[in-house]
Each structure stands twice: as C-alpha cells, then as structure tokens.
N, C-alpha and C. Protein backbone atom coordinates (compact mmCIF):
# COMPACT_ATOMS: atom_id res chain seq x y z
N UNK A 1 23.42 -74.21 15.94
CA UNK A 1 23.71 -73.54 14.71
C UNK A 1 24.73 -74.39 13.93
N UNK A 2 24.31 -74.21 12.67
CA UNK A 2 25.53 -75.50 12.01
C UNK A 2 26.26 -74.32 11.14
N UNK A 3 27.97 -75.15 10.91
CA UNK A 3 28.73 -74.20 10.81
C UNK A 3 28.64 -74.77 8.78
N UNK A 4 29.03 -73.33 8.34
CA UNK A 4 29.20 -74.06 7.08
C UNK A 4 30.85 -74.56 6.75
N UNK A 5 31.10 -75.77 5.99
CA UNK A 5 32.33 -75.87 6.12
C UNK A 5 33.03 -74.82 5.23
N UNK A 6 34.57 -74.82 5.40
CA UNK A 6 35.10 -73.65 4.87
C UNK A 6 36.07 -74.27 3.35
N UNK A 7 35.58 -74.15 2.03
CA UNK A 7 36.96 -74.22 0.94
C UNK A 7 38.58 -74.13 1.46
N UNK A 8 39.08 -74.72 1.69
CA UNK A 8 40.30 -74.42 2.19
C UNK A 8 41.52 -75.12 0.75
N UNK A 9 42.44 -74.06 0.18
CA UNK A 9 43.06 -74.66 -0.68
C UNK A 9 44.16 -74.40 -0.25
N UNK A 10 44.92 -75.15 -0.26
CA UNK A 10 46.87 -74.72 0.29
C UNK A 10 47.60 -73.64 -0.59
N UNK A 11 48.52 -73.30 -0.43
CA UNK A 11 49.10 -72.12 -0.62
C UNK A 11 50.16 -72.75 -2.04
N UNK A 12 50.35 -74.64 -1.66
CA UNK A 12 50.84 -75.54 -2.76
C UNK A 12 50.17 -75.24 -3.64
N UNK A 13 48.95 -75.20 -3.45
CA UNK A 13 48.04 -76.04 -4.75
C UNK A 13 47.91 -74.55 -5.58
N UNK A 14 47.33 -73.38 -4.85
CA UNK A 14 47.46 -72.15 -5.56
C UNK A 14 48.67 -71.80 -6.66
N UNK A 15 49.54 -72.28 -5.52
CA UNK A 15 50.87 -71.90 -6.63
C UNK A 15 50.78 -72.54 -8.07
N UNK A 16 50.56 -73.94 -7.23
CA UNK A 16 50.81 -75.18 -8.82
C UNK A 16 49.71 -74.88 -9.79
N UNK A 17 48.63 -74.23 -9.67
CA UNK A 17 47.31 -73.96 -10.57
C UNK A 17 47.75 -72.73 -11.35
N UNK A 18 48.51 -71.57 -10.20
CA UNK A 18 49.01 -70.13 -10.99
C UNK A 18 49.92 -70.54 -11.91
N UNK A 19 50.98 -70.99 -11.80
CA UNK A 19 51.88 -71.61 -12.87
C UNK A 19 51.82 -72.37 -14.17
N UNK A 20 51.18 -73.57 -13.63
CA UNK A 20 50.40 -74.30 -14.84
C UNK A 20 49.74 -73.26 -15.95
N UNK A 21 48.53 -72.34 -15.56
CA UNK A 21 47.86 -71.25 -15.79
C UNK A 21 48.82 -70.66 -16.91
N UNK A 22 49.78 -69.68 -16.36
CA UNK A 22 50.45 -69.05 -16.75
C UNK A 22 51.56 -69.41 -17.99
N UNK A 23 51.64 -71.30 -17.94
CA UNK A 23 52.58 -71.90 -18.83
C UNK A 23 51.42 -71.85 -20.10
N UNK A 24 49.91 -71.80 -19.86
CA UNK A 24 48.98 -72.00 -20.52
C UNK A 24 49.15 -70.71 -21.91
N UNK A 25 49.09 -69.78 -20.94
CA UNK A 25 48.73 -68.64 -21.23
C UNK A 25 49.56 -67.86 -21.92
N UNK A 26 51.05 -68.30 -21.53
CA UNK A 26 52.66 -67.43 -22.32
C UNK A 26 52.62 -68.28 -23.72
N UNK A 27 52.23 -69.41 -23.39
CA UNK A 27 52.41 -70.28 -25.25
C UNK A 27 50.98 -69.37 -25.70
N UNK A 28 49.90 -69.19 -24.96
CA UNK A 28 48.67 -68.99 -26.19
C UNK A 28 49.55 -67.48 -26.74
N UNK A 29 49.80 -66.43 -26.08
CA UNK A 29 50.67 -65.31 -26.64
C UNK A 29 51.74 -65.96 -27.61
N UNK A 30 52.71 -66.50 -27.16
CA UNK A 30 53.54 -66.88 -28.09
C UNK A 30 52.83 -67.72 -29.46
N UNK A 31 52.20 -68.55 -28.99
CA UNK A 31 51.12 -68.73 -30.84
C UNK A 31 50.98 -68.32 -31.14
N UNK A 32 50.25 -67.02 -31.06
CA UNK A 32 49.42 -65.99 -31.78
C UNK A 32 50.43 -64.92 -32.41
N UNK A 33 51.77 -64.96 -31.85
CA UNK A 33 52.97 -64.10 -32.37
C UNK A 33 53.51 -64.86 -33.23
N UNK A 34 53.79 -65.99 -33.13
CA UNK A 34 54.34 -67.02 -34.30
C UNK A 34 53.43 -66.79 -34.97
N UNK A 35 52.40 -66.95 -35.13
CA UNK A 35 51.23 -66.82 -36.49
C UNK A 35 51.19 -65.86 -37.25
N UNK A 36 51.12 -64.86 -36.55
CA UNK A 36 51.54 -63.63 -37.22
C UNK A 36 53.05 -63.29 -38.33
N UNK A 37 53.63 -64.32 -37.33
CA UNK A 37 55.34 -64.10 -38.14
C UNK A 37 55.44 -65.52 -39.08
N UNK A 38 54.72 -66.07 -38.88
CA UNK A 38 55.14 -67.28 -39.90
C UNK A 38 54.05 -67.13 -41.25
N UNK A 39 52.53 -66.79 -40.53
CA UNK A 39 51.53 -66.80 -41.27
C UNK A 39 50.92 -68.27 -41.57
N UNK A 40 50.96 -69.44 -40.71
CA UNK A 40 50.78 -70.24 -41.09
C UNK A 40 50.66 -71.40 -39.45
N UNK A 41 49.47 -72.28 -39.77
CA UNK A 41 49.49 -72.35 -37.97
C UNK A 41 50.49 -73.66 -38.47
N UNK A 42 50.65 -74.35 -39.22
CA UNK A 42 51.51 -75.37 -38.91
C UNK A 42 53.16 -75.25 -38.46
N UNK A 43 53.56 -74.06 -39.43
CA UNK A 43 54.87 -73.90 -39.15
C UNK A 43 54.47 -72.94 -37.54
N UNK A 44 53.53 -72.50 -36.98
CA UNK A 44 53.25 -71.64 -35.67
C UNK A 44 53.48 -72.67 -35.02
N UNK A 45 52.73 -74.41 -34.73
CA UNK A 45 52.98 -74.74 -34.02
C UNK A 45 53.70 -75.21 -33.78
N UNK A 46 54.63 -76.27 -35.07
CA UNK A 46 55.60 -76.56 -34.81
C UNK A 46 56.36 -75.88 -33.86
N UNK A 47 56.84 -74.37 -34.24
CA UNK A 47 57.93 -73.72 -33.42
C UNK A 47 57.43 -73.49 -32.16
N UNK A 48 56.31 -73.66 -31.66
CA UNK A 48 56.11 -73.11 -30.57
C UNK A 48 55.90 -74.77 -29.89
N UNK A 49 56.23 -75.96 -30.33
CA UNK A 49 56.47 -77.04 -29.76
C UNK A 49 57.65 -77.39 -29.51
N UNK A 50 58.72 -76.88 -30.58
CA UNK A 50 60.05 -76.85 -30.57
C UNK A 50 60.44 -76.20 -29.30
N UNK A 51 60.36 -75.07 -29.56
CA UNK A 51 60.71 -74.17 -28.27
C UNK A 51 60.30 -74.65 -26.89
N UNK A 52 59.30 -75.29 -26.67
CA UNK A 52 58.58 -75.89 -25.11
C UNK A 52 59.58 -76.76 -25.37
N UNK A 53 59.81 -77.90 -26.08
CA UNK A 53 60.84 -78.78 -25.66
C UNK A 53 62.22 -78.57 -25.24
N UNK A 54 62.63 -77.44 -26.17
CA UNK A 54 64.32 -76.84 -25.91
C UNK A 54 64.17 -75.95 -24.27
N UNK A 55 62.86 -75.59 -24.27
CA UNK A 55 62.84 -74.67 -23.00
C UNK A 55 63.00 -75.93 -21.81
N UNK A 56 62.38 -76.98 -21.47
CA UNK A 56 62.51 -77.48 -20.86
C UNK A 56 63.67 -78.20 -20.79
N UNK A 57 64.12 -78.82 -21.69
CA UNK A 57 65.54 -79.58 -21.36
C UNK A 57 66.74 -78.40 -21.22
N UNK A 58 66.78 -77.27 -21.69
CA UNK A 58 67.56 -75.87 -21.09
C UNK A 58 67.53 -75.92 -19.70
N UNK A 59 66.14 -76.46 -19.03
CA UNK A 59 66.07 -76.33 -17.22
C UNK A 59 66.98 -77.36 -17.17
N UNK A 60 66.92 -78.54 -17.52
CA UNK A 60 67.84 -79.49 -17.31
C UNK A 60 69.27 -79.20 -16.63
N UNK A 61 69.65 -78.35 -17.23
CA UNK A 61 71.29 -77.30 -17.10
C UNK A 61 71.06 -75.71 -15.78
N UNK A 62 70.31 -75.65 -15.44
CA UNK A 62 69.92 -74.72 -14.74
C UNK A 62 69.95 -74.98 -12.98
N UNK A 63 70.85 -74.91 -12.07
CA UNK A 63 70.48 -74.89 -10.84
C UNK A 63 69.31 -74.76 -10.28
N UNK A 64 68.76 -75.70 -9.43
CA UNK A 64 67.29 -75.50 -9.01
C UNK A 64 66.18 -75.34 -9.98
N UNK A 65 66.29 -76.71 -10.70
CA UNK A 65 65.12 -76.13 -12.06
C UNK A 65 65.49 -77.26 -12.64
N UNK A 66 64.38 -77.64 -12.79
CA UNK A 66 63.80 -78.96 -13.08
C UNK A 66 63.24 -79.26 -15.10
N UNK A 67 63.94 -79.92 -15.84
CA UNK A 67 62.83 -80.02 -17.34
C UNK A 67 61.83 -81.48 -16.69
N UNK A 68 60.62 -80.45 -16.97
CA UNK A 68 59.39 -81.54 -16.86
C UNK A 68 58.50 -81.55 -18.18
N UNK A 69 58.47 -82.83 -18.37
CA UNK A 69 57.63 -82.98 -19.58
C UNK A 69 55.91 -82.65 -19.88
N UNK A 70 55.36 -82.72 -18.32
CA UNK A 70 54.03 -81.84 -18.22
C UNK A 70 54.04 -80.86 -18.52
N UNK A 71 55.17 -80.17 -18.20
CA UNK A 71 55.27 -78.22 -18.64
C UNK A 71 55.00 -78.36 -20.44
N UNK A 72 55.56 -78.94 -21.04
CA UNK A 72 55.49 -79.11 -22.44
C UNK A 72 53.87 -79.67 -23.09
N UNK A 73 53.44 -79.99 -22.11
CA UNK A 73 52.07 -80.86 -22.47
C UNK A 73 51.29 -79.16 -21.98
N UNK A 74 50.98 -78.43 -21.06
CA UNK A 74 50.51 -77.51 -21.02
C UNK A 74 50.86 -76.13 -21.95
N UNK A 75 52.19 -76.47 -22.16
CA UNK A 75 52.71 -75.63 -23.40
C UNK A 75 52.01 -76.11 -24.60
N UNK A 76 51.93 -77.17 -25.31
CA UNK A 76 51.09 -76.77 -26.14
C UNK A 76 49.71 -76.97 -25.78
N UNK A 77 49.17 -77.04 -25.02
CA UNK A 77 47.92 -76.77 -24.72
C UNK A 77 47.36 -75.15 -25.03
N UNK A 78 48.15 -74.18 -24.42
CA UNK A 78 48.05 -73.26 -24.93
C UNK A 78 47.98 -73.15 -26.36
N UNK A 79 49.25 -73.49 -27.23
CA UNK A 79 49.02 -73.39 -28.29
C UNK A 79 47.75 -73.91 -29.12
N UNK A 80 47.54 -75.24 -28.55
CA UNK A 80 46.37 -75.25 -29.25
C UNK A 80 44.88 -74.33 -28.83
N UNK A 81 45.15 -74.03 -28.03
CA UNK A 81 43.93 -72.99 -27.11
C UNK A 81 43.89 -71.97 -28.59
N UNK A 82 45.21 -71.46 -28.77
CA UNK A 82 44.98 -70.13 -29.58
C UNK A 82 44.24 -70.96 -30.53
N UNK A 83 44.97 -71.87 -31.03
CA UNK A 83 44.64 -72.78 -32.64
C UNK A 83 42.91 -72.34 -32.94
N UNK A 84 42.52 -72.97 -31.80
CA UNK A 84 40.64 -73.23 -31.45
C UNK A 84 40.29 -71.62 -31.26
N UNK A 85 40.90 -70.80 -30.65
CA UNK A 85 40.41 -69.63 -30.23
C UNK A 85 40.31 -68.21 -31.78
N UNK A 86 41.08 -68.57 -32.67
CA UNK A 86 41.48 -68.36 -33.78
C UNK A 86 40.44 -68.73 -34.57
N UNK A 87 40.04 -69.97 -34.72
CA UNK A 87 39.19 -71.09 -35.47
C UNK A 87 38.01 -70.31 -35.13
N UNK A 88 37.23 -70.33 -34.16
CA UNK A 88 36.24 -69.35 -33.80
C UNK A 88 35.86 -68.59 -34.04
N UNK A 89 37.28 -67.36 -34.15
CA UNK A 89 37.05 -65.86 -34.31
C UNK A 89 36.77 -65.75 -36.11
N UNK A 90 37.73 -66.69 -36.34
CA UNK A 90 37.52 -66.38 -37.54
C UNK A 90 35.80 -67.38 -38.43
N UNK A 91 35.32 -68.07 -37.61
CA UNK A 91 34.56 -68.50 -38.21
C UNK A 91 33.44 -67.50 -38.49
N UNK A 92 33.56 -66.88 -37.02
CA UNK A 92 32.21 -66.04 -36.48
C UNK A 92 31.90 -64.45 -37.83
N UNK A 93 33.55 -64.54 -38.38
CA UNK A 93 33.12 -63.25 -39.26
C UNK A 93 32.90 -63.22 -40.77
C-alpha cells in the first residue's frame, strides 16, 4: 500500500503567512477609510504610505520589535489592493 505523502507546514511559516496577511489586510481597511476621509486616492495613499513608514521606524524605539522595510512593502500592497479593488467596483456599475 503506498502512503500518500503528508503537506506538512511549520508552525514558523503559518505564523509568517498570518501576519504578512493581516499587514495586507489592516492597510486595505485603512485605504478605504482614508478615501473616504480625504476623498481622493492620491492624498489616500500617500497617507497611508506615510503612516507604514512612521509605523515601522516607531518599532525601531520599541523593545522586542523590529522596523522592517518588507512590512511597508506589504503595507502598501494592501493599499494598492483597495486602489484595484475600488477600480473594479466602480467600473462594474
């Protein structure tokens, strides 16, 4: 009988995918709230690029907490997620 092999992902890698994820996902919210309050995606993204940068060098100063410049690259990733996700919705109506 042959065994099938088993997916095995570490408990690392889960974490590092949930996080990433989640850095994705707090900027696409925070875009979509800047947009609303600015009315305008340029001044939206700006601030919501501003802020990923100040957020991360803030870790800088923080015990146990690291500013990484990937976090900022997935930060606006989100943002642009909304940008495109926006672009869409509104094309479709």
């Amino acid at each position: 009988m042959s065994s099938i092999p088993s997916l095995s992902i570490s408990t690392g890698m889960m974490d590092y995918v949930l996080r990433k994820t989640a850095h994705v996902f707090v900027y696409f919210i925070l875009s979509f709230l800047a947009y609303k309050t600015f009315d305008d995606f340029l001044y939206s993204i700006c601030f919501c690029i501003i802020f990923a940068l100040s957020d991360e060098y803030h870790q800088t100063f923080v015990e146990g907490r690291s500013g990484v410049f990937t976090d900022v690259l997935y930060d606006t990733a989100g943002v642009y997620a909304f940008v495109g996700f926006n672009n869409l919705i509104t094309k479709k109506q």
